[in-house]
Protein backbone atom coordinates (compact mmCIF):
# COMPACT_ATOMS: atom_id res chain seq x y z
CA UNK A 1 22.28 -3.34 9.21
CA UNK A 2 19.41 -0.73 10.01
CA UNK A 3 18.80 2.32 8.10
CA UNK A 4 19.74 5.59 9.72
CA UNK A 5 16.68 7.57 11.16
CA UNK A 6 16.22 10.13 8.17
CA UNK A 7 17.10 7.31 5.45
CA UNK A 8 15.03 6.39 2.95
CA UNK A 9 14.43 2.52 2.71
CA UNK A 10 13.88 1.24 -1.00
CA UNK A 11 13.15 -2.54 -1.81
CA UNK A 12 14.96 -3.92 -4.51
CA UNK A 13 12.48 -6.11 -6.48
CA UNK A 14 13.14 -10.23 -6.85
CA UNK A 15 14.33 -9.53 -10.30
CA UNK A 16 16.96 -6.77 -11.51
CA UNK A 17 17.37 -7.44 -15.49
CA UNK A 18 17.10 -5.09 -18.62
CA UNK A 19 13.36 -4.64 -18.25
CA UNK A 20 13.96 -3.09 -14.30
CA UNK A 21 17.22 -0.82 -15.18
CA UNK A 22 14.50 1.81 -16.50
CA UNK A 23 12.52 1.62 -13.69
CA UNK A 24 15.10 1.30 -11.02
CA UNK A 25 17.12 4.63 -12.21
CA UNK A 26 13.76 6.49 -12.34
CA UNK A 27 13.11 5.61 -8.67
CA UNK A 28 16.46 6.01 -7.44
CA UNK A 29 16.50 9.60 -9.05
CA UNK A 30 13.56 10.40 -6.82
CA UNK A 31 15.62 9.68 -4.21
CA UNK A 32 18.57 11.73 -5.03
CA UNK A 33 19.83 14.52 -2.17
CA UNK A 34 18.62 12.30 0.71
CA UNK A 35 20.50 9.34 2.54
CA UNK A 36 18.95 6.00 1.14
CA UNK A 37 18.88 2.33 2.08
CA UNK A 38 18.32 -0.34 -0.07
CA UNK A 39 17.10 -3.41 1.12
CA UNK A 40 18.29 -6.33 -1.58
CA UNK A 41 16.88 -8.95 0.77
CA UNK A 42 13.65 -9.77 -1.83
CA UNK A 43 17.12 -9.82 -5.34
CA UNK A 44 16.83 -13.04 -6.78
CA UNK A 45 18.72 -12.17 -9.95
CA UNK A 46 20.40 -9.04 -10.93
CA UNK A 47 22.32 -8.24 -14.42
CA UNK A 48 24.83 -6.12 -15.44
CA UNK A 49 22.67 -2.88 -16.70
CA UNK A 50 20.82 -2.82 -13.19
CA UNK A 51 24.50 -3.21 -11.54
CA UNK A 52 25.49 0.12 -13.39
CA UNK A 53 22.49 1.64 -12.32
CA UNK A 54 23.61 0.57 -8.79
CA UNK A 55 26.99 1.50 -8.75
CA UNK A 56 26.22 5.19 -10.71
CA UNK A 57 24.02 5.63 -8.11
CA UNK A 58 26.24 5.11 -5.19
CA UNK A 59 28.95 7.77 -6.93
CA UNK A 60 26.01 10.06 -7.12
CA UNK A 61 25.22 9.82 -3.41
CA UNK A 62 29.29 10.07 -2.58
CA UNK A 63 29.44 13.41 -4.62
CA UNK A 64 26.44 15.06 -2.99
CA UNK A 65 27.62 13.33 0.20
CA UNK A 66 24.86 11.67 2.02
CA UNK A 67 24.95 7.78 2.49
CA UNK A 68 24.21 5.05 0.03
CA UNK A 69 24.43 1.55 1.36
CA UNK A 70 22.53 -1.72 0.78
CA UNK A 71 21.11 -3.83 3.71
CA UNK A 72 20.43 -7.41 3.97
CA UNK A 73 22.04 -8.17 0.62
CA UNK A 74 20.32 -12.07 -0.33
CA UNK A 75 22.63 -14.75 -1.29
CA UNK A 76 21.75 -14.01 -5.43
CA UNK A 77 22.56 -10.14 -4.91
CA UNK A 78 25.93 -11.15 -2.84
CA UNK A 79 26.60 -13.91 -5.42
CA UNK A 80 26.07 -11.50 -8.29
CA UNK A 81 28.18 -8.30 -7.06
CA UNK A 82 31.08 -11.00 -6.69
CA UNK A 83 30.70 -12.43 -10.23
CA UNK A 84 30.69 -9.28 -11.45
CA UNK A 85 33.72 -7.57 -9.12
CA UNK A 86 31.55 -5.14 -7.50
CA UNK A 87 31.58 -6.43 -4.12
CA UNK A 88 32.48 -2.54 -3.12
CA UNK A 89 28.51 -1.94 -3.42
CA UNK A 90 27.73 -3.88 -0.40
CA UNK A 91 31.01 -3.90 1.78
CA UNK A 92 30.36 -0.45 3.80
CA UNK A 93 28.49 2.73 2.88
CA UNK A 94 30.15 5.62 1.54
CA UNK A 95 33.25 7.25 3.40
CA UNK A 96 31.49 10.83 2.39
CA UNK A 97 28.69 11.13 4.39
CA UNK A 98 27.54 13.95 5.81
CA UNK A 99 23.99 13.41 6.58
């Protein structure tokens, strides 16, 4: 899946635990009011805190209506959205998009 022309592409670091949920909502704030990609090829491991960072972030993008969707998910990040019943994160972008 590419990114739209005026998306922003983010790359999800190798490891999304308690010590990257800070980081990760920081960035992804920055990012707020635009379309955004994020590339989850590089996610080795991801936890549950950086999964509700994630999934708050895609409701955030649906209200303000521009696209959210992850690209490339690797095997871990696929593995882990399924284990934790949030396969909806990488099965289609948003339905409100108005970008």
């Amino acid at each position: 899946m590419d990114p739209a022309p005026n998306d922003f592409t983010m790359t999800l670091p190798p490891v999304l635990d308690l010590a990257a949920a800070g980081p990760l909502q920081t960035a992804l704030l920055g990012l707020r009011g635009k379309p955004a990609t994020l590339d989850a090829s590089e996610v080795q491991r991801m936890g549950g805190l950086c999964l509700q960072v994630l999934l708050a972030a895609r409701t955030a993008w649906a209200t303000d209506g521009h696209g959210f969707r992850v690209a490339q998910p690797s095997p871990a990040f696929t593995e882990a959205t399924q284990l934790m019943a949030a396969d909806l994160l990488i099965e289609q972008p948003n339905a409100m998009e108005r970008t």
